[in-house]
N, C-alpha and C. Protein backbone atom coordinates (compact mmCIF):
# COMPACT_ATOMS: atom_id res chain seq x y z
N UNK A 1 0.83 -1.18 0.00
CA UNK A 1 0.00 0.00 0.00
C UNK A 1 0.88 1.25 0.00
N UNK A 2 2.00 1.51 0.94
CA UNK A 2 2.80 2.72 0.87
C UNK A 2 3.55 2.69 -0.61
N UNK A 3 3.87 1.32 -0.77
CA UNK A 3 4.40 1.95 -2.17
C UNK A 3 3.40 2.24 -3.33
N UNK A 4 2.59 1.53 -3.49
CA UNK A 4 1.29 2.88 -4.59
C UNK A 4 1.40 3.87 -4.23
N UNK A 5 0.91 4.24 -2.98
CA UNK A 5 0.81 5.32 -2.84
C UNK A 5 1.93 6.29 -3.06
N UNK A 6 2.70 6.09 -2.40
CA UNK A 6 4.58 6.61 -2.43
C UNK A 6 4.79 6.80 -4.29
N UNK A 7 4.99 5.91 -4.75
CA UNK A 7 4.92 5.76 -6.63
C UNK A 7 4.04 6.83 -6.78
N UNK A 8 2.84 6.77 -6.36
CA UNK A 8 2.03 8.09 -7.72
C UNK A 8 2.20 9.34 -7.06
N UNK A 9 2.49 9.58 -5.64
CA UNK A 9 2.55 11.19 -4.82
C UNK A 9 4.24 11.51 -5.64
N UNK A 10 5.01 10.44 -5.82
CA UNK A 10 6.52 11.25 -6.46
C UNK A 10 6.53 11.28 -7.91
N UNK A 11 6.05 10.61 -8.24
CA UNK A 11 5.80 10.67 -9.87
C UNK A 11 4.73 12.09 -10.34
N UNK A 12 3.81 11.88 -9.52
CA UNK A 12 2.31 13.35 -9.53
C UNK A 12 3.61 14.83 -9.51
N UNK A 13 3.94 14.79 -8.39
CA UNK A 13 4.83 15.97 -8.28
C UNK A 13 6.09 16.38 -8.59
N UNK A 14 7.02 15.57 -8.29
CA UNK A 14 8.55 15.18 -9.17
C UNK A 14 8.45 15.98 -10.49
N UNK A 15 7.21 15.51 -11.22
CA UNK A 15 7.53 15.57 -12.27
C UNK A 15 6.71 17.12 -12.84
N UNK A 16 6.66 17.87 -12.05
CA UNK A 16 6.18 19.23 -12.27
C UNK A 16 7.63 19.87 -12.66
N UNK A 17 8.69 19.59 -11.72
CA UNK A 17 9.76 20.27 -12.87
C UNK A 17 10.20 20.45 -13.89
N UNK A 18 9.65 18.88 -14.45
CA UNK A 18 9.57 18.85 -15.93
C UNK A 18 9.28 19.65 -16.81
N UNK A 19 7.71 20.11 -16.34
CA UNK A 19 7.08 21.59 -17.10
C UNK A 19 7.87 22.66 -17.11
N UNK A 20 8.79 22.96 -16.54
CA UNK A 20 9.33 23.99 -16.02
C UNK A 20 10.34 24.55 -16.63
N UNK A 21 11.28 23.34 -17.11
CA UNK A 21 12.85 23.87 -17.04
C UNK A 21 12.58 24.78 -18.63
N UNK A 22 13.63 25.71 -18.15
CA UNK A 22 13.55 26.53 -19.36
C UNK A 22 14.59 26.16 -21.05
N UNK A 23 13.91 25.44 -21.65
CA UNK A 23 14.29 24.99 -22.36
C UNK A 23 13.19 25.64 -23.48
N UNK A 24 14.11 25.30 -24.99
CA UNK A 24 13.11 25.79 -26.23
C UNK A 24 11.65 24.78 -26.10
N UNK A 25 11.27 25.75 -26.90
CA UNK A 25 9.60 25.97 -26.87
C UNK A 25 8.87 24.83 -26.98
N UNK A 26 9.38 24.02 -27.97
CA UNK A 26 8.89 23.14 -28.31
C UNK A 26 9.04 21.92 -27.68
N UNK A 27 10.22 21.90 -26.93
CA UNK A 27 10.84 20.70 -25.98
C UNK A 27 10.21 21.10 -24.44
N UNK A 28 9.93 22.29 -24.34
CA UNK A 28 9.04 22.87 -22.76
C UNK A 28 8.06 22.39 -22.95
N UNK A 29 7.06 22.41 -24.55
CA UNK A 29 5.93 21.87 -24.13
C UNK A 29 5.37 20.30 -23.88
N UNK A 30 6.29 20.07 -24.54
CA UNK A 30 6.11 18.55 -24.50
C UNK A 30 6.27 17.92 -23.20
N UNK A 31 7.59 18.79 -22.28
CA UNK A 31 7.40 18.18 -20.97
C UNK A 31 6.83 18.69 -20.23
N UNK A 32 6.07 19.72 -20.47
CA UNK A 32 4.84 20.01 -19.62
C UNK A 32 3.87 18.91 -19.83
N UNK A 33 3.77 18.87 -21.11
CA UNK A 33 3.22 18.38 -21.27
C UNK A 33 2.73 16.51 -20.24
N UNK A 34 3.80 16.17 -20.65
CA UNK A 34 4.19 15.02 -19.33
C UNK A 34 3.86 15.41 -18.02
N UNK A 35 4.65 16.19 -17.59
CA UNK A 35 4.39 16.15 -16.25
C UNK A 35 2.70 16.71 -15.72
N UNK A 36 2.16 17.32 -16.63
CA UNK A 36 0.89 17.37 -16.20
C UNK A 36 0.12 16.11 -16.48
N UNK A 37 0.13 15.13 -17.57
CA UNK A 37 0.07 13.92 -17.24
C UNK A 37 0.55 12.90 -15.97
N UNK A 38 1.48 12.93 -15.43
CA UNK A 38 2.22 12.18 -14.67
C UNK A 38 1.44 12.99 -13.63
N UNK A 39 1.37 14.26 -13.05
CA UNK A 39 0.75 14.60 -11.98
C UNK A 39 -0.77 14.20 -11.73
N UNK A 40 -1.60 14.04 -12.81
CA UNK A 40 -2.93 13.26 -12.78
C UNK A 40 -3.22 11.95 -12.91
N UNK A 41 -1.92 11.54 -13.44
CA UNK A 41 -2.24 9.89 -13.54
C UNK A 41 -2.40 9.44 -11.89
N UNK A 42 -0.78 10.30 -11.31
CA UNK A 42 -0.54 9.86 -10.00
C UNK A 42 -1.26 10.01 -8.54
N UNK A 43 -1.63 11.46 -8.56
CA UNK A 43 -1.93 12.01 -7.68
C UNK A 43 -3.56 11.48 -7.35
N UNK A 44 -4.27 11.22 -8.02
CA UNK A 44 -5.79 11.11 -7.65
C UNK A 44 -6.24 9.74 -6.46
N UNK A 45 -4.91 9.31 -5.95
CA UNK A 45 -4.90 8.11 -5.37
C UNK A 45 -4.24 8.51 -4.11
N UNK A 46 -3.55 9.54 -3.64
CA UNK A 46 -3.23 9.99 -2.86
C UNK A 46 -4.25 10.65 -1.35
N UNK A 47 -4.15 10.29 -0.63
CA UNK A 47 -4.84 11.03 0.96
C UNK A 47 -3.31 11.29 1.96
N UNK A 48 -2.46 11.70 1.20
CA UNK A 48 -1.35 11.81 2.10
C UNK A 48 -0.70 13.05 2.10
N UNK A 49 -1.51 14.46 1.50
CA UNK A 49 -0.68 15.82 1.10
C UNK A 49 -0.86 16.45 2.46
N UNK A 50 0.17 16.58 3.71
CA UNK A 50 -0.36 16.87 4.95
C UNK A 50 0.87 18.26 4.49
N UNK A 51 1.97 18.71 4.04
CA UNK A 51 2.56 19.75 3.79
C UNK A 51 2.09 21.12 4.12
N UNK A 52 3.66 21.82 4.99
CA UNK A 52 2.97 22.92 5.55
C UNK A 52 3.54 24.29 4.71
N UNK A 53 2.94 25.05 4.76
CA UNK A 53 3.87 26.47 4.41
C UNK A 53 5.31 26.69 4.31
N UNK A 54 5.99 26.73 3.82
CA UNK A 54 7.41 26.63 3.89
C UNK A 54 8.25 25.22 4.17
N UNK A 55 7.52 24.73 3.59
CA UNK A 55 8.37 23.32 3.60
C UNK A 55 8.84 23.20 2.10
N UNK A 56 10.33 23.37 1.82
CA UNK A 56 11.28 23.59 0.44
C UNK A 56 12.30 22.34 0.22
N UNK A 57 12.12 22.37 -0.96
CA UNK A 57 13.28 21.15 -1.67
C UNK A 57 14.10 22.17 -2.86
N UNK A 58 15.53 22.08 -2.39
CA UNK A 58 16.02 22.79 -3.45
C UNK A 58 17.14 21.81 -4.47
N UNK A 59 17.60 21.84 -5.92
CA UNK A 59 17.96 21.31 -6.58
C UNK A 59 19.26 21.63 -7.67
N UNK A 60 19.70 20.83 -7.76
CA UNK A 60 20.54 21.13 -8.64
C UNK A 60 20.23 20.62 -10.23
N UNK A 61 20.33 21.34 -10.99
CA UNK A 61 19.95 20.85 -12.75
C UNK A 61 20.79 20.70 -13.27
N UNK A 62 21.03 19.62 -14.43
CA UNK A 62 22.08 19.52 -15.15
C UNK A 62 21.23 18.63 -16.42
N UNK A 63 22.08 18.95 -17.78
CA UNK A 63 21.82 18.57 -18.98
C UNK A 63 23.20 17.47 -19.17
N UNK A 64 22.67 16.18 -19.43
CA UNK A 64 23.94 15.41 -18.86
C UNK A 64 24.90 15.49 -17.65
N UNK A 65 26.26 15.64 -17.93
CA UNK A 65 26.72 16.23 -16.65
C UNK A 65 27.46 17.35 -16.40
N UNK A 66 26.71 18.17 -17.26
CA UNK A 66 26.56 20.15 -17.38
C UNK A 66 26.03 20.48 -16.76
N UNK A 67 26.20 20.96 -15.40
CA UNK A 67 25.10 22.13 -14.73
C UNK A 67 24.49 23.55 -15.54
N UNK A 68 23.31 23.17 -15.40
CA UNK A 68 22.81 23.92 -16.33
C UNK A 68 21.40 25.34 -15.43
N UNK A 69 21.30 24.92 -14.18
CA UNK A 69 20.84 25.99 -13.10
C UNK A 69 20.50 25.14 -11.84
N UNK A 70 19.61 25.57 -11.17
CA UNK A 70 18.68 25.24 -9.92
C UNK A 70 17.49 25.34 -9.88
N UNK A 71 17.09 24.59 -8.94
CA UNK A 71 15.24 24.29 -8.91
C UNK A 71 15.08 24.72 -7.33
N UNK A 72 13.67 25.29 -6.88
CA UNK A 72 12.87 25.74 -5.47
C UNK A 72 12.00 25.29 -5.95
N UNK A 73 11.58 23.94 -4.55
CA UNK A 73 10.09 23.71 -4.93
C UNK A 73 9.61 23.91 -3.58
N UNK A 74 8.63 24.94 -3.29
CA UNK A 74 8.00 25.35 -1.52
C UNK A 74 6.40 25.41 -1.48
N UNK A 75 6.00 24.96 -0.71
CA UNK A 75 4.87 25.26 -0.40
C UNK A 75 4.50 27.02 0.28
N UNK A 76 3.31 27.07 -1.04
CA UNK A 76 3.51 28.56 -0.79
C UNK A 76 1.98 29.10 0.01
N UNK A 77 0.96 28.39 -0.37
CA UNK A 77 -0.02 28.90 0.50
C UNK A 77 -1.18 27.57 1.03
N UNK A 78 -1.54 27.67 2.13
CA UNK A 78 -2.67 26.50 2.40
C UNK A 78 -4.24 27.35 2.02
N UNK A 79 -5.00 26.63 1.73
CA UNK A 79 -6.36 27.25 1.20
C UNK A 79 -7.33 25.86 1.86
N UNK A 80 -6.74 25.52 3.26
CA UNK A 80 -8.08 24.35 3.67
C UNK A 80 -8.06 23.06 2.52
N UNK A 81 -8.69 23.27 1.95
CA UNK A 81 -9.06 21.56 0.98
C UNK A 81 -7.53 21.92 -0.17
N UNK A 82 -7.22 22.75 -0.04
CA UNK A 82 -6.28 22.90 -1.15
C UNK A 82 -4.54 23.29 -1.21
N UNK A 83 -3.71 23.37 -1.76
CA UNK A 83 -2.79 23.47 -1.24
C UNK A 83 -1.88 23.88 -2.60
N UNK A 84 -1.12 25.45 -2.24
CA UNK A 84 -0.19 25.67 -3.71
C UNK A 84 1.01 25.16 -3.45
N UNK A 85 1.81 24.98 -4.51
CA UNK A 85 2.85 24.38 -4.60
C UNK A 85 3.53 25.00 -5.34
N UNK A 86 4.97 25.72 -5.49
CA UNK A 86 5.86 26.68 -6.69
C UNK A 86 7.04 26.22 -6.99
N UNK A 87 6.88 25.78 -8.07
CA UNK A 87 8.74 25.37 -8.40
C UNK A 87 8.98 26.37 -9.16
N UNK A 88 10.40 27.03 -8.66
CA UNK A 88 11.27 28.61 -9.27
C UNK A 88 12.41 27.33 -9.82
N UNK A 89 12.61 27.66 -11.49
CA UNK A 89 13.72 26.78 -12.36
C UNK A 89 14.31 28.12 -12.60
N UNK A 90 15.81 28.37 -12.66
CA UNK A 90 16.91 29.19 -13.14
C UNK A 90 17.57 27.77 -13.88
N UNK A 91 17.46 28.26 -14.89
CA UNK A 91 18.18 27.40 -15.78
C UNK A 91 18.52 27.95 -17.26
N UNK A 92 19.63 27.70 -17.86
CA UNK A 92 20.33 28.38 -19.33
C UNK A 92 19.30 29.81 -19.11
N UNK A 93 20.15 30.51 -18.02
CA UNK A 93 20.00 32.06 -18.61
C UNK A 93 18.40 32.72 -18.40
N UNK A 94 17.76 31.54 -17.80
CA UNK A 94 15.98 31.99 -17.62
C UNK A 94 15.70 31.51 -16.94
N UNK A 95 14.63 32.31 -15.88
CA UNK A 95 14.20 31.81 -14.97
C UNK A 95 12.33 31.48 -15.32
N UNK A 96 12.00 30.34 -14.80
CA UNK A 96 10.72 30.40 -14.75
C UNK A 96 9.95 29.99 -13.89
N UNK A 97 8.33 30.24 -13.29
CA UNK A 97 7.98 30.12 -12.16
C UNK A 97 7.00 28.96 -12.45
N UNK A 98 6.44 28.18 -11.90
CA UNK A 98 5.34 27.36 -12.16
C UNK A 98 4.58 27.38 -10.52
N UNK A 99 3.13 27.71 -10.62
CA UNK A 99 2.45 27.80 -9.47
C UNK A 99 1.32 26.82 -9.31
N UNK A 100 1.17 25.22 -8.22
CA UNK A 100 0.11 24.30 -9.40
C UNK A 100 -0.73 24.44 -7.66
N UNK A 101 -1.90 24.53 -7.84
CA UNK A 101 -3.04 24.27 -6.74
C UNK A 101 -3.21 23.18 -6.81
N UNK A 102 -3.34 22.04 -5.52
CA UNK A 102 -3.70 21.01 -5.46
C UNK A 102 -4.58 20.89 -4.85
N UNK A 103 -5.66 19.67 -4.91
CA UNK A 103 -6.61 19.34 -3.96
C UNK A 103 -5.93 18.46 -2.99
N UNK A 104 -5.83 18.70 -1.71
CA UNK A 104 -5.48 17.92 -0.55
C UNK A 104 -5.95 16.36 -0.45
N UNK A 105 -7.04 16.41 -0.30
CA UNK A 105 -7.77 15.10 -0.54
C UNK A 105 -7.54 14.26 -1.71
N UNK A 106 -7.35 14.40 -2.69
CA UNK A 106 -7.17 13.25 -4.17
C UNK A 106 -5.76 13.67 -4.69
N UNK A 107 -5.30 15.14 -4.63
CA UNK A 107 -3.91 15.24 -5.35
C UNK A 107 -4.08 15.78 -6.87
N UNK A 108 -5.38 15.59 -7.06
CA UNK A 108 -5.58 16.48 -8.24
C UNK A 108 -5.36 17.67 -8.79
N UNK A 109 -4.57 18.55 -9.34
CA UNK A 109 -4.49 19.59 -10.09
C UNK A 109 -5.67 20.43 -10.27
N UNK A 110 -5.57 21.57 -9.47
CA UNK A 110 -7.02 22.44 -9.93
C UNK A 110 -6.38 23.36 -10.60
N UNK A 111 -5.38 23.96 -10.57
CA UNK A 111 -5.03 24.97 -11.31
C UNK A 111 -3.65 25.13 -11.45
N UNK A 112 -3.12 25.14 -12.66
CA UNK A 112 -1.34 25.49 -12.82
C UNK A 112 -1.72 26.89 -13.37
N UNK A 113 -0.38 27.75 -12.95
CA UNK A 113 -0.20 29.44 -14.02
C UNK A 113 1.33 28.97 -14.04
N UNK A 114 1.81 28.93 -15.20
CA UNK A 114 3.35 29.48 -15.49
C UNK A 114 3.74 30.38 -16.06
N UNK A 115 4.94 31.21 -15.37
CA UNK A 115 5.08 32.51 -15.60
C UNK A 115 3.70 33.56 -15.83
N UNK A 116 2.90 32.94 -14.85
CA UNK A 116 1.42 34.76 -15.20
C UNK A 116 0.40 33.66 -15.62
N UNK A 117 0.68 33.11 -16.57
CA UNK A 117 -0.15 32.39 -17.72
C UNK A 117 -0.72 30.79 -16.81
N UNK A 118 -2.45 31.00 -17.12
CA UNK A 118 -3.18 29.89 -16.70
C UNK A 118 -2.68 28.37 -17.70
N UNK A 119 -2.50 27.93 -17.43
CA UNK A 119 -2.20 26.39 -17.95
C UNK A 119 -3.30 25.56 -18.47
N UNK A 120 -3.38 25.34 -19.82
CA UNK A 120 -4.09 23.87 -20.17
C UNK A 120 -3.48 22.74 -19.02
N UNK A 121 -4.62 21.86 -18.89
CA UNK A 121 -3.53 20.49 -18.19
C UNK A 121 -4.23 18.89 -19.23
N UNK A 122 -3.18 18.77 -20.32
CA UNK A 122 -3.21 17.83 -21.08
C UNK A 122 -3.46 16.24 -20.62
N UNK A 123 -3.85 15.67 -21.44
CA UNK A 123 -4.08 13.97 -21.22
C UNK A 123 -3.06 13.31 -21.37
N UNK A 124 -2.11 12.81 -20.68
CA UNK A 124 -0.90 11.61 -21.93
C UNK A 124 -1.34 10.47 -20.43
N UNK A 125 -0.01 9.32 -21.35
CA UNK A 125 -0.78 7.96 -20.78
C UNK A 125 0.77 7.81 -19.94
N UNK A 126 0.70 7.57 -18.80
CA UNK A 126 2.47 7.41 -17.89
C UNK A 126 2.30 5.52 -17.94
N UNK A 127 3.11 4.93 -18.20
CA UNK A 127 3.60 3.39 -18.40
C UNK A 127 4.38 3.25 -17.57
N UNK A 128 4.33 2.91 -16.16
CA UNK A 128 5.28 2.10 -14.99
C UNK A 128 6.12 0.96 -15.65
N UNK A 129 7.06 1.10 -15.77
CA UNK A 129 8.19 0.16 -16.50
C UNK A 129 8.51 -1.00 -14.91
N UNK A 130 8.87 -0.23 -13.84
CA UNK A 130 9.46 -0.87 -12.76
C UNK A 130 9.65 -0.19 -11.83
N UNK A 131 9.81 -0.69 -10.35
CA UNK A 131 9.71 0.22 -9.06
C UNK A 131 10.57 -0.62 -8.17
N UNK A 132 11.63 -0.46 -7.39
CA UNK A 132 12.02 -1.13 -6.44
C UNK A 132 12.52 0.04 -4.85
N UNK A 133 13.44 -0.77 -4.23
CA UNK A 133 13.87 0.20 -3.16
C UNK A 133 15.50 0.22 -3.09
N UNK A 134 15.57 1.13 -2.68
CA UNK A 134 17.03 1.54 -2.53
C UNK A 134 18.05 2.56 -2.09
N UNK A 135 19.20 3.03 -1.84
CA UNK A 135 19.70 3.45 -1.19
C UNK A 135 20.56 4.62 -2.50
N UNK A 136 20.15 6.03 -2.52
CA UNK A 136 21.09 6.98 -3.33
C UNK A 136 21.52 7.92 -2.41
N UNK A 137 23.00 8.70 -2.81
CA UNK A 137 23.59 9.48 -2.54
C UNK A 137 23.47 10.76 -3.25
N UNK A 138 22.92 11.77 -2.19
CA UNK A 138 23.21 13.40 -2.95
C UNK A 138 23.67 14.44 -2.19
N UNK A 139 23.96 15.50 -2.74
CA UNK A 139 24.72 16.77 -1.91
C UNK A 139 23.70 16.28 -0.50
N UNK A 140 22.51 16.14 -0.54
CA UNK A 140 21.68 16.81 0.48
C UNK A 140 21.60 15.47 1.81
N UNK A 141 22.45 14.34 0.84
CA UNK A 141 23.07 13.58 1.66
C UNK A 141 22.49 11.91 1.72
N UNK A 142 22.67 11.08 2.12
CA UNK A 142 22.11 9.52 1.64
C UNK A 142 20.68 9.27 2.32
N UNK A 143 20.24 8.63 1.58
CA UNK A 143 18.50 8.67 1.45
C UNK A 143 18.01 7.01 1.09
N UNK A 144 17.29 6.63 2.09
CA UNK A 144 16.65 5.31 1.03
C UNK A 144 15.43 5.64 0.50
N UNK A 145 15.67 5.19 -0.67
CA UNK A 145 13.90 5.50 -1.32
C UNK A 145 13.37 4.42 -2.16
N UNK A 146 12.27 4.65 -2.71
CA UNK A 146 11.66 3.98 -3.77
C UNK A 146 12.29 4.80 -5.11
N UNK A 147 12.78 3.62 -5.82
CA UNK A 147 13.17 4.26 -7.28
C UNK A 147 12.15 3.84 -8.36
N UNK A 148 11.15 4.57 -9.33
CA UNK A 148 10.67 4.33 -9.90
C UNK A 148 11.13 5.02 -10.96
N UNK A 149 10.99 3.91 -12.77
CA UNK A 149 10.98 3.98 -13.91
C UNK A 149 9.71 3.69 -14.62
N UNK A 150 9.55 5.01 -15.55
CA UNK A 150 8.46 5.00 -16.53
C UNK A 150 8.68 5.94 -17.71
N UNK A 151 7.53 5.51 -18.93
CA UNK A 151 8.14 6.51 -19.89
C UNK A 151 6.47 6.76 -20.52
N UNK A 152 6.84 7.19 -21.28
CA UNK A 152 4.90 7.99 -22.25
C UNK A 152 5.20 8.08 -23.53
N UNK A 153 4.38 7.91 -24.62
CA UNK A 153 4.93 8.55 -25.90
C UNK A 153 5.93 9.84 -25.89
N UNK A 154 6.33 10.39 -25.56
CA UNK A 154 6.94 11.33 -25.53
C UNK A 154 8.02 11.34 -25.34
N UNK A 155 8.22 10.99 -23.61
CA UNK A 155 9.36 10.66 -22.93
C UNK A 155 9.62 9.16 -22.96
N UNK A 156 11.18 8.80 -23.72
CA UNK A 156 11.43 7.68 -23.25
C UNK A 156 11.77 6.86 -21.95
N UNK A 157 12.33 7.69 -20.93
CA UNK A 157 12.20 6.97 -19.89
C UNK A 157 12.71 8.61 -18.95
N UNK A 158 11.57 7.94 -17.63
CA UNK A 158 11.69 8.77 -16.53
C UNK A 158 11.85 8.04 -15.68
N UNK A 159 13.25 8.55 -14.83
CA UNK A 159 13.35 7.82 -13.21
C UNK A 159 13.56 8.73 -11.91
N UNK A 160 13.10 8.15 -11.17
CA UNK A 160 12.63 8.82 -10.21
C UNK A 160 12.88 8.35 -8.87
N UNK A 161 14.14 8.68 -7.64
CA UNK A 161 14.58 8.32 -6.44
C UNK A 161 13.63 9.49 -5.62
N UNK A 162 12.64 8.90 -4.84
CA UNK A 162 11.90 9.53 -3.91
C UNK A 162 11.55 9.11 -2.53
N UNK A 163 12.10 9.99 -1.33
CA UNK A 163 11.86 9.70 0.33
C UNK A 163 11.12 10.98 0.81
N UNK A 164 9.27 10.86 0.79
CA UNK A 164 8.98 11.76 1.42
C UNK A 164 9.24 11.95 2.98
N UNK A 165 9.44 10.60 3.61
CA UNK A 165 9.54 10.65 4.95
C UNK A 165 10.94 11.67 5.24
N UNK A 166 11.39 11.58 4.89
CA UNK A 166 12.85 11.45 5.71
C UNK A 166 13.44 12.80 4.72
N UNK A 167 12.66 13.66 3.80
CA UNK A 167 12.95 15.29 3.16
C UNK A 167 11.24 15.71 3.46
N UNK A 168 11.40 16.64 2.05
CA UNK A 168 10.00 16.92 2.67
C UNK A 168 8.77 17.23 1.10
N UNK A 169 7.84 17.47 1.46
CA UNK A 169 6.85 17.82 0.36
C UNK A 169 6.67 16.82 -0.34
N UNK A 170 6.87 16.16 -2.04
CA UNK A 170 6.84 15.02 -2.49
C UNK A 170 7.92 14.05 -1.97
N UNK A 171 9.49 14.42 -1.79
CA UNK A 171 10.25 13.68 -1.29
C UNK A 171 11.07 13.37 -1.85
N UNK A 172 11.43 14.26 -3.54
CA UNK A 172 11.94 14.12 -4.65
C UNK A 172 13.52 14.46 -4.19
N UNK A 173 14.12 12.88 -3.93
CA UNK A 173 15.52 13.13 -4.08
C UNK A 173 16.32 13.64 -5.47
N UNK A 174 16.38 12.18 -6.35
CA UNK A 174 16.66 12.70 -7.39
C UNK A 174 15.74 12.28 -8.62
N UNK A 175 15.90 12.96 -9.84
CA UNK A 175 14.91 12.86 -10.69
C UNK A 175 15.39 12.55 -12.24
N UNK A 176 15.44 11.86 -13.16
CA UNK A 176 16.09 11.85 -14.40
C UNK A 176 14.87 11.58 -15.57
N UNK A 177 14.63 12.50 -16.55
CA UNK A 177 14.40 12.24 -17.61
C UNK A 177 15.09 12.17 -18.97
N UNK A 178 14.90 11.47 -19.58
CA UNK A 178 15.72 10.97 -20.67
C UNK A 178 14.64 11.25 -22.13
N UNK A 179 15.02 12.02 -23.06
CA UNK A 179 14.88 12.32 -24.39
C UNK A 179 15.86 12.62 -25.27
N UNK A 180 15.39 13.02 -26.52
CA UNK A 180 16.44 13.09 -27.32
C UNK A 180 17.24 13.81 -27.12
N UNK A 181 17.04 15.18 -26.91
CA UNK A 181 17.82 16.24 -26.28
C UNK A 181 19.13 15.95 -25.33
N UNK A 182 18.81 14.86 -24.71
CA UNK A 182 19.81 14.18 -23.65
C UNK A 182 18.98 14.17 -22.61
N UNK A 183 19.96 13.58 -21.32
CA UNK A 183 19.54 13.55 -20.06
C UNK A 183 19.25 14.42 -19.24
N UNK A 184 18.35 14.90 -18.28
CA UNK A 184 17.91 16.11 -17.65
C UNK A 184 18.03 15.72 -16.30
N UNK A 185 18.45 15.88 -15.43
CA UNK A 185 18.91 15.37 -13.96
C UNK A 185 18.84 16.86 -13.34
N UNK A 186 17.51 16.18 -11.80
CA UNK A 186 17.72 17.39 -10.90
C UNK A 186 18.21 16.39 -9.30
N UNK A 187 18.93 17.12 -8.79
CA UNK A 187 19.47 16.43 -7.55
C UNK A 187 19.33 17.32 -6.51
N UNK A 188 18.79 16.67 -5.05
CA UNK A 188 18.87 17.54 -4.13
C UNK A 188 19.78 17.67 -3.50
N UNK A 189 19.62 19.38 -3.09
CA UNK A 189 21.24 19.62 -2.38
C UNK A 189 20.59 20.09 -0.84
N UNK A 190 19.52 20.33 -0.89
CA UNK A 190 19.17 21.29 0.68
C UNK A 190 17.62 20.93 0.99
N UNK A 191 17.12 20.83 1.81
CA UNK A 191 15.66 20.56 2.08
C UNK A 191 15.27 20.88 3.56
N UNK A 192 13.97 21.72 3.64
CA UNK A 192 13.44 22.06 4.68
C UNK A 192 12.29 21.76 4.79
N UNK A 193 11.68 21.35 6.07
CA UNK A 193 10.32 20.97 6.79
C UNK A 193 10.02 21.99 7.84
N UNK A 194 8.17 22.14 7.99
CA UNK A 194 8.06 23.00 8.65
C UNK A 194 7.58 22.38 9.55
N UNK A 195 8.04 22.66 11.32
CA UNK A 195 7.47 22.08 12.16
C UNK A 195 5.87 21.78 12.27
């Protein structure tokens, strides 16, 4: 049971950075595209978004093994049944904001704006390839988690090292998507919980 659950709350959210990173136009939308898939496939199975105000995961980005900026993902306001969530991407020279409202109760997406702008939130299909447990190393220091792999028409493969217990918010240690473009890797370096 924790791992369903655990699998679709890091996959649902993890993968909001995706939308994010500032990359050309056409390669941003597509992984928005994803990750607003991956956040609805996952999240609607979830009763576990207890996250408080200021509870932050911060990241390091890299395009292969080019650092290419940083990621802030914080909880920015509680609204009772609902709950915002903001990942700030600095990456190649641009920064961009993504702001997604969640429903507390299911994990559903009520509303994304990136940069100002209200968000379509698209259909794609996420394919669980494999899930196990295990032990990774990052700046922000050694973590056991659930590692899950999956991919979509789009994306050939997404993996995903996630410990909500033991960081905070989704729990997104580290994160890798893989397309043509190359590899996209965010790693945590710092993480805060709010009492």
């Amino acid at each position: 049971m924790f791992a369903q659950k655990t699998q679709r709350t890091f996959l649902a959210l993890a993968a909001l950075l995706v939308g994010s990173l500032a990359l050309p136009a056409p390669v941003r939308a597509e992984m928005e595209s994803l990750s607003l898939a991956v956040a609805l496939e996952g999240a609607r199975a979830l009763d576990l978004i207890n996250w408080k105000v200021g509870d932050t995961l911060e990241y390091d980005v890299s395009l292969g093994s080019f650092p290419i900026g940083n990621s802030i993902k914080s909880v920015t306001k509680d609204e009772g049944t609902a709950i915002w969530l903001r990942q700030e991407v600095t990456a190649m020279n641009q920064k961009e904001i993504v702001d997604t409202l969640l429903n507390k109760a299911d994990g559903r997406i009520l509303k994304m704006i990136r940069n100002g702008q209200e968000q379509s939130i698209p259909d794609n299909t996420l394919e669980i390839i494999s899930q196990d447990f295990t032990e990774i190393r990052v700046k922000a220091g050694t973590f056991k988690v659930i590692h899950i792999v999956a991919k979509t028409k789009e994306i050939e493969k997404i993996e995903l090292w996630a410990n909500p217990r033991d960081t905070a918010i989704d729990g997104t240690v580290k994160q890798a998507v893989t397309m043509q473009l190359g590899n996209i890797v965010m790693e945590l370096k710092k993480y805060s919980r709010m009492p």
